[in-house]
Protein backbone atom coordinates (compact mmCIF):
# COMPACT_ATOMS: atom_id res chain seq x y z
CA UNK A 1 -1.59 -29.30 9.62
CA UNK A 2 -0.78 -30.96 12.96
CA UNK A 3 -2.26 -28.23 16.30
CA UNK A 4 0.73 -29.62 17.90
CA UNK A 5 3.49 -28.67 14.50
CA UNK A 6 5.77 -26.49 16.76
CA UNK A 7 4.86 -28.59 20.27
CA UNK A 8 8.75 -27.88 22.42
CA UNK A 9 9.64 -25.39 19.89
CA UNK A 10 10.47 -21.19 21.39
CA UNK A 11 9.22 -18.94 19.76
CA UNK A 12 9.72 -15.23 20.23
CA UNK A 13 6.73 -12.48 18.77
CA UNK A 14 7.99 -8.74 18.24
CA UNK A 15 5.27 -5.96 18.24
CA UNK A 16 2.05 -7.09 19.38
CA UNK A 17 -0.75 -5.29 17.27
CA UNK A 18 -2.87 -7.06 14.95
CA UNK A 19 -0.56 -9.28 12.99
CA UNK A 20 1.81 -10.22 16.34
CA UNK A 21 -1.52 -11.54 18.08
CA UNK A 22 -2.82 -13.56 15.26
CA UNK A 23 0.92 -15.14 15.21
CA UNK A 24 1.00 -15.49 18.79
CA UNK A 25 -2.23 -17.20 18.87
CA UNK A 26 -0.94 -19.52 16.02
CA UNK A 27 1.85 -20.44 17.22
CA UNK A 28 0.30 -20.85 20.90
CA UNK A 29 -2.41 -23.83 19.47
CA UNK A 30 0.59 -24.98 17.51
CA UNK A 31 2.20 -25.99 20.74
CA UNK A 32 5.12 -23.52 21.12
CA UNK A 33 6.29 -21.37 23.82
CA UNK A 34 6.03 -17.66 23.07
CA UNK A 35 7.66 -15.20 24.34
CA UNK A 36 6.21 -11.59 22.97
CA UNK A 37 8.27 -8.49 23.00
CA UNK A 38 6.57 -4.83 22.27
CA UNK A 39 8.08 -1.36 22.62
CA UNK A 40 4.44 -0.15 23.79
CA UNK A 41 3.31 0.12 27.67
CA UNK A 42 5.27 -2.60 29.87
CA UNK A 43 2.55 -4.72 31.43
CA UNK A 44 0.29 -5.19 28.48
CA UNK A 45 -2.44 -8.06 29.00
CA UNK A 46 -2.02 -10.97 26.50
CA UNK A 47 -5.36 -12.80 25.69
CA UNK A 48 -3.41 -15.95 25.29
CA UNK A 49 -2.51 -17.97 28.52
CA UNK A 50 1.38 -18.59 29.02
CA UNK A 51 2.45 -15.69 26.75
CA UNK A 52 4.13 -13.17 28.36
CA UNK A 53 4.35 -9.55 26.79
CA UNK A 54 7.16 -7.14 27.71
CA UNK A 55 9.23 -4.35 25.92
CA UNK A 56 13.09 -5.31 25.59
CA UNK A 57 15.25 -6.03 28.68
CA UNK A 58 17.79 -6.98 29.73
CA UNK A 59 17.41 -11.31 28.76
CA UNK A 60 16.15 -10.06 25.08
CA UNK A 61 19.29 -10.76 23.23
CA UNK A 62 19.19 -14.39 25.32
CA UNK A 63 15.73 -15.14 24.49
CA UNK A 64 15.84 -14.28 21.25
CA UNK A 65 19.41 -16.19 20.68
CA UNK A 66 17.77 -19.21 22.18
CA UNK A 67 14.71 -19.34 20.07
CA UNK A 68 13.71 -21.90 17.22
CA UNK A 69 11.65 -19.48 15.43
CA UNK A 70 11.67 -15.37 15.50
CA UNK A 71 8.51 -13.66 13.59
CA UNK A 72 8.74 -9.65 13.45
CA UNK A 73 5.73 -7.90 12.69
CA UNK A 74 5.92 -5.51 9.72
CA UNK A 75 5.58 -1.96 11.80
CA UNK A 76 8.73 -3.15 13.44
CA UNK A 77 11.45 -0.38 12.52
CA UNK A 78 14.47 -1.89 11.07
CA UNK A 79 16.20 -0.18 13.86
CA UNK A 80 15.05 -2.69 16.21
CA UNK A 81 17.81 -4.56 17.78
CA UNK A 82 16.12 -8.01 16.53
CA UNK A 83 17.63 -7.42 13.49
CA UNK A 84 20.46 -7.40 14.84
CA UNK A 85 20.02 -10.23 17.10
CA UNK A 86 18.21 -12.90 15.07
CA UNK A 87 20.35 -13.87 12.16
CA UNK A 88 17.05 -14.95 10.26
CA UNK A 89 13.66 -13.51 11.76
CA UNK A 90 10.92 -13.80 9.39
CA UNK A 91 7.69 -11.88 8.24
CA UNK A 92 4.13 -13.20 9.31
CA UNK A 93 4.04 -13.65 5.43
CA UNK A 94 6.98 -15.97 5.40
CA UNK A 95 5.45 -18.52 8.22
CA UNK A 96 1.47 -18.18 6.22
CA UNK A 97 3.52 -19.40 3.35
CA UNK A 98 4.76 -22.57 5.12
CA UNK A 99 1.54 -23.56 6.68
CA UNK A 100 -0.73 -23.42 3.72
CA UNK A 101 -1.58 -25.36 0.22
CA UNK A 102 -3.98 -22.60 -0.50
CA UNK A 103 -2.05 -20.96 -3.15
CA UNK A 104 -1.32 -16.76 -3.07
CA UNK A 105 -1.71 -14.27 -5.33
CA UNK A 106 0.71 -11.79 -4.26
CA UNK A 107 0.90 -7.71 -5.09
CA UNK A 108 3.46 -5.26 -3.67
CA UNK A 109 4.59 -1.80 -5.28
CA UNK A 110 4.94 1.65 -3.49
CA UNK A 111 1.53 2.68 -4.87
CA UNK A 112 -1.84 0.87 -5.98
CA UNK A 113 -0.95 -2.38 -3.67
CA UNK A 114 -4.55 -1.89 -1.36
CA UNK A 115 -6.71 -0.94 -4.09
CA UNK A 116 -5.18 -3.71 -7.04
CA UNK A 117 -5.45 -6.20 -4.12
CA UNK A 118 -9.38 -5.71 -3.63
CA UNK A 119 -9.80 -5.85 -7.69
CA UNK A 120 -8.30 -8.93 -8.19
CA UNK A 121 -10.29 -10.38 -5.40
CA UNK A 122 -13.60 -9.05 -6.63
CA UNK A 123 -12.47 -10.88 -10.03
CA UNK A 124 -11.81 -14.07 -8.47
CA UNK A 125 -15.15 -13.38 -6.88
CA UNK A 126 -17.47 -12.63 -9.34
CA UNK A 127 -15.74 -15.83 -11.32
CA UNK A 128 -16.73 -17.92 -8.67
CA UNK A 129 -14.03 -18.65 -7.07
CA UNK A 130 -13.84 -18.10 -3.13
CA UNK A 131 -10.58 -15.64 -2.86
CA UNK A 132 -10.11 -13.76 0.50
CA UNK A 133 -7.85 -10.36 0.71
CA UNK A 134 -5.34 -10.64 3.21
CA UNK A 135 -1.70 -8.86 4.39
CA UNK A 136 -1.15 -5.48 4.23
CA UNK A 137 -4.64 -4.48 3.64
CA UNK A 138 -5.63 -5.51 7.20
CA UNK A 139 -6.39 -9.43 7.40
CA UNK A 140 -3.19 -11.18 8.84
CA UNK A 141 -2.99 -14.36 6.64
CA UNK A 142 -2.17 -16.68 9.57
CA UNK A 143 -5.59 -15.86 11.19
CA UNK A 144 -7.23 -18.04 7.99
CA UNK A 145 -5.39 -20.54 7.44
CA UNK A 146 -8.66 -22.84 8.37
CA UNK A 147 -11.09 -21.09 6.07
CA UNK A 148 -11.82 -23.12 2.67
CA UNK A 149 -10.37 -21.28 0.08
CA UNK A 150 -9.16 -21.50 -3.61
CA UNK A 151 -6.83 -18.27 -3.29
CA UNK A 152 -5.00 -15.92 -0.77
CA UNK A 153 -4.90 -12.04 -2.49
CA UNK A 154 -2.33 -10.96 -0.29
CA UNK A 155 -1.24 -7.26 -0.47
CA UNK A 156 2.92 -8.06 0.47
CA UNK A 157 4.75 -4.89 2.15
CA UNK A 158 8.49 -4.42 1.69
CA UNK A 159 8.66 -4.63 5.54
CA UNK A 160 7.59 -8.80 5.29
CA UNK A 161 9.17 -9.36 1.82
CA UNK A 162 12.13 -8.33 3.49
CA UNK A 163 12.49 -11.32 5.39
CA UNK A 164 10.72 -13.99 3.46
CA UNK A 165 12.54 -17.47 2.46
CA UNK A 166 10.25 -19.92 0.90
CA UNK A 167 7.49 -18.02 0.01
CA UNK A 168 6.38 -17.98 -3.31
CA UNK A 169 3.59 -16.47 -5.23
CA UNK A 170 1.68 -19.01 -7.80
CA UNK A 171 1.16 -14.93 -9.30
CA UNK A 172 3.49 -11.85 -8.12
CA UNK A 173 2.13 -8.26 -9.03
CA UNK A 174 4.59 -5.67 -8.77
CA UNK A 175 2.76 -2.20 -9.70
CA UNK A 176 5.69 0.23 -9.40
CA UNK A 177 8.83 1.49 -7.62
CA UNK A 178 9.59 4.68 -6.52
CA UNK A 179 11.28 5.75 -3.23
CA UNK A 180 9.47 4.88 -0.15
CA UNK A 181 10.27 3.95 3.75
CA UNK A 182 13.68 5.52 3.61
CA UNK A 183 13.32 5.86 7.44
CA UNK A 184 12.91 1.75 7.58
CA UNK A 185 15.39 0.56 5.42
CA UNK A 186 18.80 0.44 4.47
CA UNK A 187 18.73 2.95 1.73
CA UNK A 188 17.21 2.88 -1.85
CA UNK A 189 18.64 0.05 -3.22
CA UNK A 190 17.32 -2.12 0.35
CA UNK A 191 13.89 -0.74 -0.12
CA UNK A 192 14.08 -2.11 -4.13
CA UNK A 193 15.85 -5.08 -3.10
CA UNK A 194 12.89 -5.68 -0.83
CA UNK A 195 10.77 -5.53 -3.43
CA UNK A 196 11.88 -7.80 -5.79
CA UNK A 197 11.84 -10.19 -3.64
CA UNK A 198 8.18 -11.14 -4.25
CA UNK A 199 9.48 -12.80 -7.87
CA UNK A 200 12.66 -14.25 -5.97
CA UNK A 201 10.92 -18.16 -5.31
CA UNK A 202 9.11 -18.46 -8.36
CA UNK A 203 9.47 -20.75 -11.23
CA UNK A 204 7.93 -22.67 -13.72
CA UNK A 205 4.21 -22.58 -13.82
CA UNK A 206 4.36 -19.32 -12.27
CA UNK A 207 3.65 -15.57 -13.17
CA UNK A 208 4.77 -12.18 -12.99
CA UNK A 209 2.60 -9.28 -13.37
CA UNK A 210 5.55 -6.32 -14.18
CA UNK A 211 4.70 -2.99 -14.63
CA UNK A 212 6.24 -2.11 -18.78
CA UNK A 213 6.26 1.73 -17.96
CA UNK A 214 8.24 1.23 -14.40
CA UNK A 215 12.32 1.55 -15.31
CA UNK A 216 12.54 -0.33 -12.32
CA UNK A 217 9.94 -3.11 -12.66
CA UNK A 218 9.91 -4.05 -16.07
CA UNK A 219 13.67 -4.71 -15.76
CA UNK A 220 13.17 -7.75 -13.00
CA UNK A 221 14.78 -10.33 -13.34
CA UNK A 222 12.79 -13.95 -13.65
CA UNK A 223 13.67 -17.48 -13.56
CA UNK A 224 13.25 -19.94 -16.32
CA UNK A 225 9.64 -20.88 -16.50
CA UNK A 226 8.18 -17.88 -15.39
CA UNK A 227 5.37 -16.63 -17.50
CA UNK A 228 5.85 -12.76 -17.57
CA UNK A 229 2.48 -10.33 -18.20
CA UNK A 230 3.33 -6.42 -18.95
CA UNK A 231 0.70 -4.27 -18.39
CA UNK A 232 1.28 -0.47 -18.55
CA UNK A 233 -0.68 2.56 -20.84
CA UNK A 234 0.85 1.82 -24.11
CA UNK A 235 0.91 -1.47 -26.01
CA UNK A 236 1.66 -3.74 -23.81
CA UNK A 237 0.02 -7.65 -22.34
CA UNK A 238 -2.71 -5.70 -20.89
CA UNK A 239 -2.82 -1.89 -21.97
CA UNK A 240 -4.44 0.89 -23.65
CA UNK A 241 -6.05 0.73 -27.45
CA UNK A 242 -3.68 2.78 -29.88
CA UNK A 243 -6.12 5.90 -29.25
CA UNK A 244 -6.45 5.03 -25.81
CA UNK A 245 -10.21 4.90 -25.60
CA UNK A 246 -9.95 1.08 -24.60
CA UNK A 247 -8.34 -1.64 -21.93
CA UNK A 248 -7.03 -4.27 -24.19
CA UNK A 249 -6.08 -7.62 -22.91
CA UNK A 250 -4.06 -9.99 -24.70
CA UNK A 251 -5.16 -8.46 -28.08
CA UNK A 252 -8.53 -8.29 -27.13
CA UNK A 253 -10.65 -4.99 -26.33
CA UNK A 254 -12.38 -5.62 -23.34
CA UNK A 255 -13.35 -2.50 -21.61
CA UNK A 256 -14.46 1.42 -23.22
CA UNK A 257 -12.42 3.95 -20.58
CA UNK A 258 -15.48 5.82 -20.58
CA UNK A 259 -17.75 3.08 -18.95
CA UNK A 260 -15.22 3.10 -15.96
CA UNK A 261 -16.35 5.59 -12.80
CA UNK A 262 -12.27 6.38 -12.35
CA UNK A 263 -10.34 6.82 -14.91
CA UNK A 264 -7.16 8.79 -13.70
CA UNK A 265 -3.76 7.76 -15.33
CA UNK A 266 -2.80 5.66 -12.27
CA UNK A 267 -6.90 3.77 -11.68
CA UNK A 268 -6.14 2.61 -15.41
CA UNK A 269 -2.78 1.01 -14.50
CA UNK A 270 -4.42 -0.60 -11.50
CA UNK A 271 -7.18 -2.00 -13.45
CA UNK A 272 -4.75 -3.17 -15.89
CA UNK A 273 -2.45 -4.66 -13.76
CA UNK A 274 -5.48 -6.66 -11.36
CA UNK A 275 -6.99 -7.50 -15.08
CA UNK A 276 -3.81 -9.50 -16.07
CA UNK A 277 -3.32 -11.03 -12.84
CA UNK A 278 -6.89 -12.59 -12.91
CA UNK A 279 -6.66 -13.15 -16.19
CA UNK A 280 -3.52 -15.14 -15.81
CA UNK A 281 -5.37 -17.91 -13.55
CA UNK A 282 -8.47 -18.26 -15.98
CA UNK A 283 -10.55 -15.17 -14.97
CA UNK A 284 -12.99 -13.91 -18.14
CA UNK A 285 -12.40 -10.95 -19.27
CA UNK A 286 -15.92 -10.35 -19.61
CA UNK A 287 -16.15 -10.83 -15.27
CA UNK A 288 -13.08 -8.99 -15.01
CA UNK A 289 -14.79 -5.65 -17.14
CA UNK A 290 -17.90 -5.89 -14.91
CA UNK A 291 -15.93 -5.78 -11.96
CA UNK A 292 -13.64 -2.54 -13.49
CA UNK A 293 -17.25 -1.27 -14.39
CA UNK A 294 -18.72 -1.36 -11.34
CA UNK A 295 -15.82 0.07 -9.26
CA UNK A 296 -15.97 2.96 -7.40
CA UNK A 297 -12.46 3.37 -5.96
CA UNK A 298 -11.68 3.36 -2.24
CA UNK A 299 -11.48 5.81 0.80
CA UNK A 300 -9.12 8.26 0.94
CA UNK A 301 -7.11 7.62 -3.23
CA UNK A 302 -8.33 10.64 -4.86
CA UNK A 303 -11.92 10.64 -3.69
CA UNK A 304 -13.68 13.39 -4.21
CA UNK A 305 -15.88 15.05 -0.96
CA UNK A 306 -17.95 17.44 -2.35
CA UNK A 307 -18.09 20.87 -4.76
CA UNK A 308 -18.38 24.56 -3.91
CA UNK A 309 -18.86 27.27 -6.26
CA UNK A 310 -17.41 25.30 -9.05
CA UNK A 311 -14.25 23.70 -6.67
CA UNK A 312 -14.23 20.24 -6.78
CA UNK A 313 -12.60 18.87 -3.30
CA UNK A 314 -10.82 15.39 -3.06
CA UNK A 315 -9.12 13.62 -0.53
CA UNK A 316 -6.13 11.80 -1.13
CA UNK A 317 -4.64 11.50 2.14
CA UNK A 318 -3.10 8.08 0.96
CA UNK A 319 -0.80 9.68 -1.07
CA UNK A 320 2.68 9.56 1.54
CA UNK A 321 5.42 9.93 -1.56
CA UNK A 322 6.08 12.76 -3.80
CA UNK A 323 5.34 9.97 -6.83
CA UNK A 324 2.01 9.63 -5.73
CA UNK A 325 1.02 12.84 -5.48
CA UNK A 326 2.39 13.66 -8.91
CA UNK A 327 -0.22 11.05 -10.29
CA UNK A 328 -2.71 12.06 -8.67
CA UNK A 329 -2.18 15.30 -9.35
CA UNK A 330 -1.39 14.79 -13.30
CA UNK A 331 -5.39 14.14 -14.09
CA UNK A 332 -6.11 17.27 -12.86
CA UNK A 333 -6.04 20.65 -14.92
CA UNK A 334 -5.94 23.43 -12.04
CA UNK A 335 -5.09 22.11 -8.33
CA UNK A 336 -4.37 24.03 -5.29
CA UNK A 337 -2.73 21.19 -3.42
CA UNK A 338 -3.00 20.64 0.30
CA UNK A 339 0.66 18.73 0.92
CA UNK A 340 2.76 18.23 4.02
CA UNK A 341 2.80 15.85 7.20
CA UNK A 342 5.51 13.66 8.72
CA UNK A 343 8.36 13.27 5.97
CA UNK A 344 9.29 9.55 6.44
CA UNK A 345 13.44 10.79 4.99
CA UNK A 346 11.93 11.26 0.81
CA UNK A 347 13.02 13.88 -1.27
CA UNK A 348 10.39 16.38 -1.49
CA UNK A 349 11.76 18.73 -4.47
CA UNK A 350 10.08 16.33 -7.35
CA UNK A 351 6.75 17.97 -6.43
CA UNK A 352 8.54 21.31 -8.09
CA UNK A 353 7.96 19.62 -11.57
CA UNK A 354 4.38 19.98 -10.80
CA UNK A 355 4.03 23.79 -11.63
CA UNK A 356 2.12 23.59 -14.68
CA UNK A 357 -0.76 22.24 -12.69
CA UNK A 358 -0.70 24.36 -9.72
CA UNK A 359 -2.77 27.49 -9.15
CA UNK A 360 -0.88 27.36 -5.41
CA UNK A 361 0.23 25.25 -2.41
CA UNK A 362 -1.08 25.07 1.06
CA UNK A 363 1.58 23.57 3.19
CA UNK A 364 0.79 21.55 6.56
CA UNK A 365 2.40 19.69 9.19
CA UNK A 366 5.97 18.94 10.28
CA UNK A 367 7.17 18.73 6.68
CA UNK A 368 5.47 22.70 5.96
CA UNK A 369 8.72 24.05 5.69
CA UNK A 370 10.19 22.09 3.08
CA UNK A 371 7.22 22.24 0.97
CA UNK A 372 7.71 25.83 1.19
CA UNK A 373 11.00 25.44 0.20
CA UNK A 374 10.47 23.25 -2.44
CA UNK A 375 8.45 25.89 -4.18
CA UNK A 376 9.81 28.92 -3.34
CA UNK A 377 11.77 28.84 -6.36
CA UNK A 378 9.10 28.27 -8.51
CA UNK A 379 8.21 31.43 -9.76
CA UNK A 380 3.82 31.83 -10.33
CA UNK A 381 2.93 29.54 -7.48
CA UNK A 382 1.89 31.07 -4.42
CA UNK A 383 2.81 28.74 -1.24
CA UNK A 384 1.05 29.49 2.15
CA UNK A 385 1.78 27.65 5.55
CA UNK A 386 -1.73 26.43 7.71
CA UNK A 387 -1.22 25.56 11.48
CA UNK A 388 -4.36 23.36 11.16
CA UNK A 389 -6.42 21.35 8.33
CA UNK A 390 -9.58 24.29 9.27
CA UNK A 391 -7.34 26.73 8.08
CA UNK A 392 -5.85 24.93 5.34
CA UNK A 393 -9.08 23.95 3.65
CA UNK A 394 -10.27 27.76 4.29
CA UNK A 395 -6.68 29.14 2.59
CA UNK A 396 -7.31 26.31 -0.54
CA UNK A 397 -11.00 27.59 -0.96
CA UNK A 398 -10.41 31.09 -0.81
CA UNK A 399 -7.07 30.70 -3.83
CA UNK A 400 -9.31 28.42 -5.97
CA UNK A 401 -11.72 29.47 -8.83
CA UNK A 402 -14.49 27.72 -10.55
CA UNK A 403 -13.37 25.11 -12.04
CA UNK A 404 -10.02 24.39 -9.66
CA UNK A 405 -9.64 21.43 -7.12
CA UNK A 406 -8.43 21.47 -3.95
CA UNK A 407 -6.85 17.85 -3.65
CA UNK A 408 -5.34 16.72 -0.09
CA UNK A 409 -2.48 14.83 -1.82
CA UNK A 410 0.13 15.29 1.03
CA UNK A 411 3.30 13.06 0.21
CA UNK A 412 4.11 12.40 3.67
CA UNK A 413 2.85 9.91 6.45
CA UNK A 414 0.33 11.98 8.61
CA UNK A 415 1.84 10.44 11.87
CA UNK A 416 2.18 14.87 13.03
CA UNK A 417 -0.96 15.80 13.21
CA UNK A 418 -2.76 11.96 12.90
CA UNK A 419 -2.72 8.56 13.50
CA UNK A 420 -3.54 7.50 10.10
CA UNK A 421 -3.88 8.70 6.95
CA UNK A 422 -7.43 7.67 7.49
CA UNK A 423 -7.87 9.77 10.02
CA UNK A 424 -6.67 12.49 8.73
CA UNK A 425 -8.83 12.60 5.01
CA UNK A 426 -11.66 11.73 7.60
CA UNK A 427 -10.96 15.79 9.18
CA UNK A 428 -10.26 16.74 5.81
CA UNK A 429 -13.65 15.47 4.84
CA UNK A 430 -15.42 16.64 8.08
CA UNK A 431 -13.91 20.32 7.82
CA UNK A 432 -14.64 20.19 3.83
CA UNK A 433 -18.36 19.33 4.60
CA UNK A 434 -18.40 22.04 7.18
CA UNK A 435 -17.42 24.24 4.12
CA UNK A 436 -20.17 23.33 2.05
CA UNK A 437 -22.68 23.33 4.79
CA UNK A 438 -22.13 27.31 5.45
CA UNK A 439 -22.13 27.84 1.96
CA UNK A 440 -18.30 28.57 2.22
CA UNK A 441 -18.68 31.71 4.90
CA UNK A 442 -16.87 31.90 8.02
């Protein structure tokens, strides 16, 4: 790759966190002029000489008319008026894809997309080959395009999918579909359309990892050539054993569910659908059961914090759709859910179907009141409003029994109260630990 590929060319950058500064730099030793644009605080600093970062004026319909090359950064709202501006900006994923031979192993889906990501890396891993997780899961792609590898595991958001043109996947992994990021796209069938995308450029040689459960996914449509893998928990590629005490790839048992650490409903689908994608490129599945083994799941996906008197706590603060917190919440017996936040425009009233396994609700945040309102029809479960995760955690503890869990599964961003779903299971933790620590008194 030449330093000097885009020497002459203007660029323009939009949003300026992680991924716009790894592009920016790119594009900077590449030779181009950049122009960055951010809705943040007007004078930000820019650690790269000759870029200058402002939010939009006046001259940014001009700039951006006049530019050879417009990259967006995926927490760029698709209310921003570059979309209306550029006729065809692309995703940091999209200009990766044109600058590499290193070929990607791509997996999008509303849930399982971080956490089937880091599997199929640890596969490629423990196989010996040198993979690196990238995208979505917090390692912009353009920032390695230098580093010797055999394979890019790149966790692809509907946000860059959404503007992609060339790219394509030597393996695409789409987990599931439900509705998501109403508030960023263009309705439903956008956000799905989005989605799809990630099997759009493939074609012979290739392969698509489909989810045989999803309505959705296992009806995508392929090209000629494309090998397709169904994985799912029922007979499928890569599924259960008929009595469902087994993974079984390809035919072949490889993995007792009882040696795995996690084995809710949806941590069997992820292993199944990372096992077929490694699989697909060569991976053993005696490597890939040592990985599923040895896995521990990751912060803040039904994690469980500690135990009380017989109450089992767990933080799921990652789940931000109703979908997800019916899975997590469907390999439980007895919950008292902790659910609300910032609704990001989802219907909430799906959660209402999840009365058989709630003892009560504890409703939080902006979205408290339609939580309540989801379940004040629902006669037998109790709903209570907290003003603070303290209180909510105290409310849970004192309407479970030996034997409940109190799971933090809130189905909506946490951007109210947080700045991250992180942060927020982090309190949730802290004030959980505070529980246990006083023995559960006041």
């Amino acid at each position: 790759m030449s330093d000097l590929l885009y020497d002459g060319k203007r660029a323009v950058v939009v949003g300026y966190g992680v991924t716009g500064r790894a592009v920016a730099d790119f594009l900077t030793r590449s030779g181009a002029s950049v122009r960055v644009f951010d809705d943040g605080e007007i004078g930000m600093e820019s650690s790269h000489s000759g870029v200058t970062v402002s939010r939009p004026g006046e001259d940014f319909r001009f700039v951006v008319e006049q530019a050879d090359l417009v990259v967006v950064s995926p927490g760029v709202p698709r209310s921003h008026p570059v979309y209306g501006t550029s006729s065809s900006p692309v995703s940091e994923l999209e200009l990766a894809y044109r600058h590499t031979a290193i070929p990607m192993i791509a997996v999008t889906g509303t849930n399982g997309k971080t956490t089937v990501t880091t599997l199929i890396t640890e596969m490629l891993s423990r196989a010996g080959l040198r993979a690196r997780a990238v995208g979505n899961i917090g390692t912009s792609i353009i920032s390695m395009l230098d580093v010797d590898l055999d394979y890019f595991v790149v966790e692809a958001s509907s946000f860059q999918l959404a503007t992609i043109e060339s790219f394509r996947p030597r393996v695409a992994v789409w987990t599931n579909f439900t509705p998501d990021h109403l508030d960023w796209h263009l309705g439903i069938d956008h956000y799905k359309a989005s989605k799809a995308r990630i099997f759009e450029n493939q074609g012979r040689g290739d392969v698509a990892i489909v989810n045989g459960s999803d309505p959705v996914v296992s009806k995508s449509a392929l090209a000629h050539g494309v090998r397709r893998l169904a994985f799912g928990l029922g007979r499928f590629d890569f599924g259960l054993s008929e009595d469902r005490s087994a993974l079984v790839g390809e035919g072949k048992a490889f993995l007792n569910v009882s040696e795995m650490s996690r084995a809710f409903p949806h941590d069997l689908e992820n292993a199944l659908a990372s096992a077929a994608a490694a699989f697909s490129i060569g991976v053993d599945l005696d490597d890939i059961a040592a990985v599923l083994r040895g896995f521990k799941g990751l912060s803040h996906r039904v994690e469980l914090v500690g135990t009380l008197d017989g109450v089992s706590f767990y933080d799921d603060s990652k789940a931000t759709t109703p979908a997800s917190v019916m899975a997590a919440v469907g390999g439980f017996e007895s919950v008292v859910l902790i659910a609300g936040g910032k609704n990001k425009g989802l219907d909430l009233s799906p959660l209402a179907s999840l009365s058989s396994k709630l003892k009560s609700v504890i409703a939080i945040g902006d979205a408290a009141g339609d939580i309540v309102s989801v379940f004040s029809e629902v006669p037998g479960i109790p709903v209570a409003t907290a003003t603070s995760m303290t209180e909510a955690v105290a409310m849970a503890f004192d309407s479970a029994s030996a034997g409940d869990s109190v799971l933090l599964s809130p189905g909506c961003t946490s951007f109210d109260w947080y700045k991250s779903y992180g942060e927020r299971g982090d309190d949730f933790r802290a004030v959980v630990e505070s529980l246990i620590l006083r023995g559960g008194g006041a």
